[in-house]
C-alpha atoms as a PDB file:
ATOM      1  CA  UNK A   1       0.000   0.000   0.000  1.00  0.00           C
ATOM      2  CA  UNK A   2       1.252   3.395  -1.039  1.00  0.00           C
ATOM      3  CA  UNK A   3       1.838   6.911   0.772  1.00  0.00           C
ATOM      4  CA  UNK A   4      -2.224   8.782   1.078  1.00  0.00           C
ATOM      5  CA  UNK A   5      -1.945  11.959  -0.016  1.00  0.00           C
ATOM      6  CA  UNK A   6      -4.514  14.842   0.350  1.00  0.00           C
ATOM      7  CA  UNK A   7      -4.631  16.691  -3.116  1.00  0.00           C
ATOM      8  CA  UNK A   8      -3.647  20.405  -2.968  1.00  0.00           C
ATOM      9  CA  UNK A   9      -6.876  21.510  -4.794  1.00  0.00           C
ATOM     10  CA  UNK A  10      -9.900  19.658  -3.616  1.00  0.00           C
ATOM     11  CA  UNK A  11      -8.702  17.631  -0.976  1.00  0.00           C
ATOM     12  CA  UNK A  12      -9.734  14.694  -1.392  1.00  0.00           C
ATOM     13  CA  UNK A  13      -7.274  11.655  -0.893  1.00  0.00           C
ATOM     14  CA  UNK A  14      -5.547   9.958  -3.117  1.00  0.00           C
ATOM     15  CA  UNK A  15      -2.664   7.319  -3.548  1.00  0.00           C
ATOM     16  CA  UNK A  16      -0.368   8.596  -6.111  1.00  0.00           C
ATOM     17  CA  UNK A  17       2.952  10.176  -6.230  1.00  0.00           C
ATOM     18  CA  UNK A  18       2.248  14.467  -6.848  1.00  0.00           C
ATOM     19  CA  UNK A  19       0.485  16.576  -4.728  1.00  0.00           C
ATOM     20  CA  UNK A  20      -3.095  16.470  -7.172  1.00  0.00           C
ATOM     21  CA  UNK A  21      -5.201  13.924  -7.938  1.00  0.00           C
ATOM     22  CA  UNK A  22      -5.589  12.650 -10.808  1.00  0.00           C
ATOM     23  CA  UNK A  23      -9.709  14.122 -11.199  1.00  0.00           C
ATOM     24  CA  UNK A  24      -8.101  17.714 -10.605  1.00  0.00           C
ATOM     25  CA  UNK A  25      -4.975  17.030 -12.867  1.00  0.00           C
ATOM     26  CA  UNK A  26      -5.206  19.313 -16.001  1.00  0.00           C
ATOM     27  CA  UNK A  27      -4.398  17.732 -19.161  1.00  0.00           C
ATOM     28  CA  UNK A  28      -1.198  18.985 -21.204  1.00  0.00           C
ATOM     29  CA  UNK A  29      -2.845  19.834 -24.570  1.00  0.00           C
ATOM     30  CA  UNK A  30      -2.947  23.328 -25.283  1.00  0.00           C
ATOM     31  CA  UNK A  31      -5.896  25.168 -24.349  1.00  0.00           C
ATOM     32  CA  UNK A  32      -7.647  28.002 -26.352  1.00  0.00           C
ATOM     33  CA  UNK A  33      -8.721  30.711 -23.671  1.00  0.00           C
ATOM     34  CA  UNK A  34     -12.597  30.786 -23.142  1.00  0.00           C
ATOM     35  CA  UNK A  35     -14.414  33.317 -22.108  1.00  0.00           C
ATOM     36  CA  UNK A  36     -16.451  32.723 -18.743  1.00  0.00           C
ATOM     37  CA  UNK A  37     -15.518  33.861 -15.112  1.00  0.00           C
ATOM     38  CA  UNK A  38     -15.243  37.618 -14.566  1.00  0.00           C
ATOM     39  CA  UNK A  39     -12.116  39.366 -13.315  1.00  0.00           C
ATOM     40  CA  UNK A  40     -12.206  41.487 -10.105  1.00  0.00           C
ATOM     41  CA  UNK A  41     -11.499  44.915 -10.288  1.00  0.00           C
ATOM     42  CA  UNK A  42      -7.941  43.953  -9.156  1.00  0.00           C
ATOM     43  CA  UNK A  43      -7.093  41.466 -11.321  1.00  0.00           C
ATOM     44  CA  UNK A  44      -8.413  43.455 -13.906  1.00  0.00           C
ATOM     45  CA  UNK A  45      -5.624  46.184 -13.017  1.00  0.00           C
ATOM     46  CA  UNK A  46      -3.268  43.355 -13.537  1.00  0.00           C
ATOM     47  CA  UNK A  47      -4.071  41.710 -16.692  1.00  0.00           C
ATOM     48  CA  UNK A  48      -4.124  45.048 -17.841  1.00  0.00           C
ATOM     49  CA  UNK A  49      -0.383  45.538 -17.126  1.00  0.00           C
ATOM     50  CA  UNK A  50       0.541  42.366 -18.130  1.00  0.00           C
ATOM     51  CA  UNK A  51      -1.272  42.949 -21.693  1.00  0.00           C
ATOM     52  CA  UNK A  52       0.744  46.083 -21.887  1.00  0.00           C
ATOM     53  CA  UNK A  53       3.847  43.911 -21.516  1.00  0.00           C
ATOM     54  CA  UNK A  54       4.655  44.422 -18.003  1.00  0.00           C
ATOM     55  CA  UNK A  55       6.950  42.144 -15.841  1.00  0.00           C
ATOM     56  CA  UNK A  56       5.852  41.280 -12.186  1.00  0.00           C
ATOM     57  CA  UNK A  57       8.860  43.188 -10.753  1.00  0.00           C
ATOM     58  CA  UNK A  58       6.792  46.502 -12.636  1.00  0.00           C
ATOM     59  CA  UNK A  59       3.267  45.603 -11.966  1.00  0.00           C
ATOM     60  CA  UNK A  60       4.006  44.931  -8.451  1.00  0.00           C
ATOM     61  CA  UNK A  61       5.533  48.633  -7.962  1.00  0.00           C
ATOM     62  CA  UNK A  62       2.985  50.247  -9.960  1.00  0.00           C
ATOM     63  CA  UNK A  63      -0.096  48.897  -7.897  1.00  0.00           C
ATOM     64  CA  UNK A  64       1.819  48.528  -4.390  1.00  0.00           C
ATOM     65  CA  UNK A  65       1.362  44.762  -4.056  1.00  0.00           C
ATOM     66  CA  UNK A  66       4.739  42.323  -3.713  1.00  0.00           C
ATOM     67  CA  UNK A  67       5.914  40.243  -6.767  1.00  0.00           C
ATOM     68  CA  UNK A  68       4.291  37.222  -4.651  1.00  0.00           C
ATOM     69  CA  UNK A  69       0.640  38.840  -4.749  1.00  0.00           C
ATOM     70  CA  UNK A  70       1.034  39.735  -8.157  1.00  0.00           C
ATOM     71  CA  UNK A  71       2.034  35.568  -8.639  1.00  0.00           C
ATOM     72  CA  UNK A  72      -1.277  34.811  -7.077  1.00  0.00           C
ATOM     73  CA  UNK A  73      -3.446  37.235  -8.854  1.00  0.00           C
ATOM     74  CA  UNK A  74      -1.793  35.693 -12.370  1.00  0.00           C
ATOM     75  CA  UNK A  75      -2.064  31.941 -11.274  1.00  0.00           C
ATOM     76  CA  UNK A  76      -5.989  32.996 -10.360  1.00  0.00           C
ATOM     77  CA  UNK A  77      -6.644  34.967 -13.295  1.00  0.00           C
ATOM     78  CA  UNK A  78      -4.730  32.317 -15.930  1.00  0.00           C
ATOM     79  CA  UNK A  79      -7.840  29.843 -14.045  1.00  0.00           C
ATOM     80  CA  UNK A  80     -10.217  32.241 -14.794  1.00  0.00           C
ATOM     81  CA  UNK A  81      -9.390  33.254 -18.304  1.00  0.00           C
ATOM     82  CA  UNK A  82      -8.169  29.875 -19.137  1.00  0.00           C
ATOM     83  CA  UNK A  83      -5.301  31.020 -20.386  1.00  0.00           C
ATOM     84  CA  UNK A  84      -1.870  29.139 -20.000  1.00  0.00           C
ATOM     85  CA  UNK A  85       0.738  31.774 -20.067  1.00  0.00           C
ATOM     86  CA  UNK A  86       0.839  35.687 -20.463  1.00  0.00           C
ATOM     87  CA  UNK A  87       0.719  36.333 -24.640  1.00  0.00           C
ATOM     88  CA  UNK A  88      -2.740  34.056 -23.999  1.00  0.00           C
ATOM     89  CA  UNK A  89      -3.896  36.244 -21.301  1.00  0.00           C
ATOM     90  CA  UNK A  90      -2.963  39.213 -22.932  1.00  0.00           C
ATOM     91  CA  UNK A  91      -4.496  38.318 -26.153  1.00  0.00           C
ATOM     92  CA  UNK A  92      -8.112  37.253 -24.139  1.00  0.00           C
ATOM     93  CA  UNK A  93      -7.828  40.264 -22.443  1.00  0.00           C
ATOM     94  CA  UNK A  94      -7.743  42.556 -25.285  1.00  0.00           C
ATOM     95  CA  UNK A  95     -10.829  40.335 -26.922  1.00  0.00           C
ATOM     96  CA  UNK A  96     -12.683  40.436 -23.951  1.00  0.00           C
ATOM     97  CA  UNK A  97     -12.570  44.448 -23.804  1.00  0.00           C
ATOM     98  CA  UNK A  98     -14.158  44.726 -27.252  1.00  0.00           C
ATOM     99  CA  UNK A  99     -17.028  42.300 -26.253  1.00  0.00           C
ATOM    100  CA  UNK A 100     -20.150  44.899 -24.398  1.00  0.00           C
END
């Protein structure tokens, strides 16, 4: 019998190796961002800075947060916006704005 381990996102327990289970594992294909869950007025400010090509190290400064916020705002809005990595975001973003 193997290690029990309590996955990270739902909790529920499981008896693999990682700290997920498998039902909350995303797959590796690429994903095409969808449109769905709305931003805060927060993360809003920060997608917005990232779409203008912003690092963390600027977007932390600019809206007084610490590079570790602005990490947990991105991993939270990349969820949201199903996007997996910041030319995806930026590009939803910008599509989203034009939709009323």
């Amino acid at each position: 019998m193997g290690v029990i381990h309590s996955c990270f996102r739902c909790g529920s327990e499981f008896e693999t190796v990682g700290r997920v289970c498998l039902a909350c594992r995303k797959d590796k294909t690429p994903r095409v961002p969808q449109l769905g869950d709305r931003l805060s007025a927060r993360e809003l400010q920060v997608v917005s800075l990232v779409a203008k090509g912003n690092p963390n190290k600027r977007i932390a400064l600019e809206l007084h947060l610490t590079e570790g916020t602005v990490k947990e705002y991105l991993n939270r809005i990349f969820r949201k916006a199903g996007a997996a990595n910041r030319t995806e975001l930026a590009i939803w973003y910008l599509n989203e704005k034009r939709v009323p």
